[in-house]
Protein backbone atom coordinates (compact mmCIF):
# COMPACT_ATOMS: atom_id res chain seq x y z
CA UNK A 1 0.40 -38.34 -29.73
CA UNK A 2 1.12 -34.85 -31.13
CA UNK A 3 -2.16 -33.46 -30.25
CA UNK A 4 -1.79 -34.61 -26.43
CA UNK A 5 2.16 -33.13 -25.73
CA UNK A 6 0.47 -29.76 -27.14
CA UNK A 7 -2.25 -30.10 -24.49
CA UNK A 8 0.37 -30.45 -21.59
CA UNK A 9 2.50 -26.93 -21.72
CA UNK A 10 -0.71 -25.09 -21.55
CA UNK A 11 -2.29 -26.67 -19.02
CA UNK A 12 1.09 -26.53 -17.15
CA UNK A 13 1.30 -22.80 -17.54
CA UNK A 14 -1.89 -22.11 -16.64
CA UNK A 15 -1.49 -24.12 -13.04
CA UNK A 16 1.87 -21.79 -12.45
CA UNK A 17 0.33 -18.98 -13.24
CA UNK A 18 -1.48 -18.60 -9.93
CA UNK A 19 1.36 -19.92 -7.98
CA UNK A 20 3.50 -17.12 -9.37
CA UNK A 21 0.54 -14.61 -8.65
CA UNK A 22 0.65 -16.13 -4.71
CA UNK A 23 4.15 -15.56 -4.08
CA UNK A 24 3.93 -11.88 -4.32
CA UNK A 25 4.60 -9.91 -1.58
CA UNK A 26 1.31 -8.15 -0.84
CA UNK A 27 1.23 -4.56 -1.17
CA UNK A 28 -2.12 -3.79 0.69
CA UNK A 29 -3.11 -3.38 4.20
CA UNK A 30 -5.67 -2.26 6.17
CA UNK A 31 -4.98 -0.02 9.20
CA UNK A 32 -6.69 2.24 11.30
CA UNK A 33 -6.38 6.00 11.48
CA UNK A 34 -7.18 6.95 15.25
CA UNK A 35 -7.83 10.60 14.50
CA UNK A 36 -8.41 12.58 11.16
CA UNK A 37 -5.81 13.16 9.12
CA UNK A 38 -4.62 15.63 6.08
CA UNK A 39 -2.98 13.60 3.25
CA UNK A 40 -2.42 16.19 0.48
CA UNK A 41 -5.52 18.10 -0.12
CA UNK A 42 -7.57 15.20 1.45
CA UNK A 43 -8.65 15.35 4.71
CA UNK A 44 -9.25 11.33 5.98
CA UNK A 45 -11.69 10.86 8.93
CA UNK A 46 -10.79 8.69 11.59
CA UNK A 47 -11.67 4.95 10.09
CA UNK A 48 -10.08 1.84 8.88
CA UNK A 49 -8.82 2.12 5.38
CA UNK A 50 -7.11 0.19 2.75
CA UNK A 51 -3.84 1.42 1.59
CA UNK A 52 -2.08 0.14 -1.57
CA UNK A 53 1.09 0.89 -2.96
CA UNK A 54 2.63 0.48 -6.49
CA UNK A 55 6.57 0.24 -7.33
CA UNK A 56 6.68 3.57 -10.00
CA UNK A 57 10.57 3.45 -9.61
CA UNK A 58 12.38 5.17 -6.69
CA UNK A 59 8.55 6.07 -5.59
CA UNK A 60 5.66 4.69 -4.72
CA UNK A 61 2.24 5.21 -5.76
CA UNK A 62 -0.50 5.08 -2.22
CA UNK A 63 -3.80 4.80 -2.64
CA UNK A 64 -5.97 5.27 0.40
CA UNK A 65 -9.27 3.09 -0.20
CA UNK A 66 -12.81 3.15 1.64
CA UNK A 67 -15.72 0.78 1.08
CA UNK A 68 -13.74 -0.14 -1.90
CA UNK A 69 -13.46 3.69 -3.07
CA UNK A 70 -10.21 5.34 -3.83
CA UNK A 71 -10.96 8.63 -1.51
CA UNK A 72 -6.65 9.92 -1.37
CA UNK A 73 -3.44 9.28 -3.38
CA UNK A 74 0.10 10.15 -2.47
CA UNK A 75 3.66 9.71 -3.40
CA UNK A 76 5.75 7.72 -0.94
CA UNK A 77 8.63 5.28 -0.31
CA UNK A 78 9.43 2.28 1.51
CA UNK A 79 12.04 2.96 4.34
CA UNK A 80 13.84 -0.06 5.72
CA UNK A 81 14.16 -0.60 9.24
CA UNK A 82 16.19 -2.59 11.59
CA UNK A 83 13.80 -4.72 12.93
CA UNK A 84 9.51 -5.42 12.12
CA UNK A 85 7.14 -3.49 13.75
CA UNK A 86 5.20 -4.79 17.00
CA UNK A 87 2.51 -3.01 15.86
CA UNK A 88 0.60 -0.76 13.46
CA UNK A 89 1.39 2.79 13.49
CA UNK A 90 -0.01 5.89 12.00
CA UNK A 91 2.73 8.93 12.14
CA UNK A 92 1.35 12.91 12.10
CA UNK A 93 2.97 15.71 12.30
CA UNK A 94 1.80 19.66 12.36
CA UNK A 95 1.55 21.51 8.98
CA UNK A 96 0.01 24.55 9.52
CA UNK A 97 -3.27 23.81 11.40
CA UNK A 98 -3.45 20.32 10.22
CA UNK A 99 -2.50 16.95 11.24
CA UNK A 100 -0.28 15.70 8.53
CA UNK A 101 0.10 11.73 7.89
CA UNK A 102 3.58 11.76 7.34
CA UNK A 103 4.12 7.69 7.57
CA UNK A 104 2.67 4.30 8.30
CA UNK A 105 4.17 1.44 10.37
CA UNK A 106 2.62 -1.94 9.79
CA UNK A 107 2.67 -4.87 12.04
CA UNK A 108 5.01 -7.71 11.06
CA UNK A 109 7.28 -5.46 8.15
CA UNK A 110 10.81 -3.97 8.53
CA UNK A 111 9.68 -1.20 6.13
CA UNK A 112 7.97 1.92 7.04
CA UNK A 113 5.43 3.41 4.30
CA UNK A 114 6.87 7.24 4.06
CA UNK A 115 4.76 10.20 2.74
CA UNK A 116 6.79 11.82 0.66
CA UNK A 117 4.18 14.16 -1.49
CA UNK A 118 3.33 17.96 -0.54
CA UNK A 119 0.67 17.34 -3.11
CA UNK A 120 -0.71 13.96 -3.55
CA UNK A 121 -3.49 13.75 -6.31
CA UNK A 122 -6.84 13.39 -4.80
CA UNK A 123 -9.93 11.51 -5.77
């Protein structure tokens, strides 16, 4: 009897363990950048590309991902918003002679990804 109640808890942890994994929020997306774009040193061509972010405190870590590549990293922040987004939006502004990506709106979030790097690391 002893040997089967030691059985149980394991196998009961190890079914919750992807149900706890599910009910993360997902930070990825994919979105697509109309026109190319400076992040940091990094210049992105216009394409689709995955963008991940990681908590690192008050900051956020973005990676910018092609064909399963990390090709740019930047610092950034979640903004909240009044309501979601319609749609997905890329946001550029001048810096110097470049378009800069200063944020990203996604479809379906209240929170707007904010650049917040002059330097992001590059890859």
């Amino acid at each position: 009897m002893f040997a089967k109640s030691t059985l149980v808890f394991p196998l009961a942890l190890a079914l919750l363990v992807p149900l706890g994994a599910a009910a993360r929020p997902r930070n990825e997306r994919n979105v697509v950048i109309p026109a190319d774009v400076q992040v940091g040193s990094t210049l992105l061509k216009a394409g689709t590309y995955q963008v991940e972010w990681q908590d690192n405190g008050p900051s956020l870590r973005v990676s910018f991902m092609e064909n399963g590549k990390t090709v740019a990293t930047a610092e950034g922040k979640m903004v909240e918003r009044d309501r979601p987004w319609d749609n997905d939006e890329v946001v550029t502004g001048p810096e110097g002679k470049d378009q800069m990506l200063k944020e990203i709106n996604f479809h379906g979030l209240k929170e707007t990804l904010v650049i917040t790097s002059d330097h992001p690391s590059t890859n």
